[in-house]
Protein backbone atom coordinates (compact mmCIF):
# COMPACT_ATOMS: atom_id res chain seq x y z
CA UNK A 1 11.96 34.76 0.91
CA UNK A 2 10.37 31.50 -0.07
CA UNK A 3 7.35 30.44 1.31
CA UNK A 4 6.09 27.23 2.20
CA UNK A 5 3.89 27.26 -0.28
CA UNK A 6 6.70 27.63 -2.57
CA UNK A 7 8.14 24.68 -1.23
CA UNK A 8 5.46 22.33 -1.69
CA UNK A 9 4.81 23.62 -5.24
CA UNK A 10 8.52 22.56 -5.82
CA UNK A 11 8.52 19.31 -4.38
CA UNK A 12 5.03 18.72 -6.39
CA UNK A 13 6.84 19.49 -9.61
CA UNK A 14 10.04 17.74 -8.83
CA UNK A 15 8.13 14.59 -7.76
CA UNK A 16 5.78 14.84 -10.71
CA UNK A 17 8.91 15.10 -13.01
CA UNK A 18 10.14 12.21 -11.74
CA UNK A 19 7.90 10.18 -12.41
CA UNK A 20 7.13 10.94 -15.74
CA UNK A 21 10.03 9.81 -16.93
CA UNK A 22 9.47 6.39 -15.39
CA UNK A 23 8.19 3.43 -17.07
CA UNK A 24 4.64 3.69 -15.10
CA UNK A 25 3.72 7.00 -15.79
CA UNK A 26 0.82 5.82 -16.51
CA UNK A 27 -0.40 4.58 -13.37
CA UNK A 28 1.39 7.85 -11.33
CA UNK A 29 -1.38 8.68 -8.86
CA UNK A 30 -1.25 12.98 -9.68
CA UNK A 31 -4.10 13.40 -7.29
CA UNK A 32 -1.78 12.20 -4.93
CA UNK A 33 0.44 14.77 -4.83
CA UNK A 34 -1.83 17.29 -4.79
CA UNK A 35 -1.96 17.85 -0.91
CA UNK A 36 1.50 17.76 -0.42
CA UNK A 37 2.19 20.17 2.60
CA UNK A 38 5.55 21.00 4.60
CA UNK A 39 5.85 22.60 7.70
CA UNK A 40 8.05 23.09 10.84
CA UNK A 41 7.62 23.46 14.82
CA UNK A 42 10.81 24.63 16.43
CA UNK A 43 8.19 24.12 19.38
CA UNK A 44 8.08 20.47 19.89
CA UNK A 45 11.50 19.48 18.43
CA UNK A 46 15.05 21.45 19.07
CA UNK A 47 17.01 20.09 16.49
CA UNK A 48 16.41 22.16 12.88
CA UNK A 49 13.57 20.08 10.39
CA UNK A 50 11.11 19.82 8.32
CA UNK A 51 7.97 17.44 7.81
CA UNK A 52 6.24 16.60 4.78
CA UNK A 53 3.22 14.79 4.53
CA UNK A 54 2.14 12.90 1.21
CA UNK A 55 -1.26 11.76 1.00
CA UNK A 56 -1.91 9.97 4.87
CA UNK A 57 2.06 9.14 5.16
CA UNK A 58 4.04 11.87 7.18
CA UNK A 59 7.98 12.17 8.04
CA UNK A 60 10.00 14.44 9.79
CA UNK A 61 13.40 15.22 8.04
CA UNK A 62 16.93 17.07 9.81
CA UNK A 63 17.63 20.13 7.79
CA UNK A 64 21.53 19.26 8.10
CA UNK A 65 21.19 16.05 5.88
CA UNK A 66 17.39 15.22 5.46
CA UNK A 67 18.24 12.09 7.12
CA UNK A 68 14.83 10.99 8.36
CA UNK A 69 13.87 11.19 12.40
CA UNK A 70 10.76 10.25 12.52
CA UNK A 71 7.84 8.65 10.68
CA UNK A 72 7.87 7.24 6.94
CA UNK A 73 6.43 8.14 3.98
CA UNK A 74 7.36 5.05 1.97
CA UNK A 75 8.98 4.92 -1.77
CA UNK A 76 7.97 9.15 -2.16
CA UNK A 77 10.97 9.33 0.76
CA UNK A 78 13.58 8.85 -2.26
CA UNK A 79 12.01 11.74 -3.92
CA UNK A 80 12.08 13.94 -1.21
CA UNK A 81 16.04 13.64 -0.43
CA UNK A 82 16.84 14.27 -3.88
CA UNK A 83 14.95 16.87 -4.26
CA UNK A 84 16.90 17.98 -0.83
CA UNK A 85 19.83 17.58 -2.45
CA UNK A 86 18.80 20.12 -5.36
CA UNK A 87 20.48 23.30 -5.19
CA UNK A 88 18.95 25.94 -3.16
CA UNK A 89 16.36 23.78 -1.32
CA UNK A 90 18.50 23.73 1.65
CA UNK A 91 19.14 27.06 1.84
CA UNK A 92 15.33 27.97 1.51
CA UNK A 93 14.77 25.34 4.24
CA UNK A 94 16.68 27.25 6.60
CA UNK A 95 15.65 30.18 6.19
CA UNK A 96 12.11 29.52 6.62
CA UNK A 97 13.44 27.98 9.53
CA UNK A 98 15.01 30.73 10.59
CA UNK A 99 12.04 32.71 10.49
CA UNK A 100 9.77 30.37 12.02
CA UNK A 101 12.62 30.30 15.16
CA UNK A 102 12.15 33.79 15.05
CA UNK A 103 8.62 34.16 15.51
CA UNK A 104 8.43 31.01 18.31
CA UNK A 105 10.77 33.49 20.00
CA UNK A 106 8.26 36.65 19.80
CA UNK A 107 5.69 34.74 21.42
């Protein structure tokens, strides 16, 4: 199972990669990206997500269609939904969903 860990490494990388290949890869910001962290509370919301915060900037995605719900995290939210869209993200989405649902539940 992935871990969320895993998932920030990814979107790290995939971000990174991005933006090499752009004409100001020299002014990309690496440090940035460096405290990238996702997480999920099936507490507080009912509907399956995810939030990711970049830097000071925080959103809250739907794991159906990472259409956004709530907050902004500026241009890096064109990143983030395609690297949604990359295959096997969504899948590991859910099931650390899953699990977190699972352990709320235990509680």
């Amino acid at each position: 199972m992935a871990t969320f860990k895993d998932m920030e490494d990814s979107l790290r990388a995939f971000i990174l990669q991005e933006q090499s290949d752009a004409h100001n890869v020299k002014t990309v910001n690496v440090a940035k990206y460096n405290n990238i962290k996702i997480w999920m509370d099936p507490t507080k919301v009912v509907q399956p997500h995810f939030i990711i915060r970049i830097s000071i900037s925080e959103a809250q995605f739907a794991l159906a269609d990472c259409s956004k719900l709530n907050g902004g995290l500026g241009y890096e939210e064109r990143f983030v939904i395609k690297w949604f869209g990359r295959m096997g993200i969504k899948d590991k989405l859910q099931e650390l969903w899953n699990f977190a649902e699972k352990n709320k539940e235990d509680k």
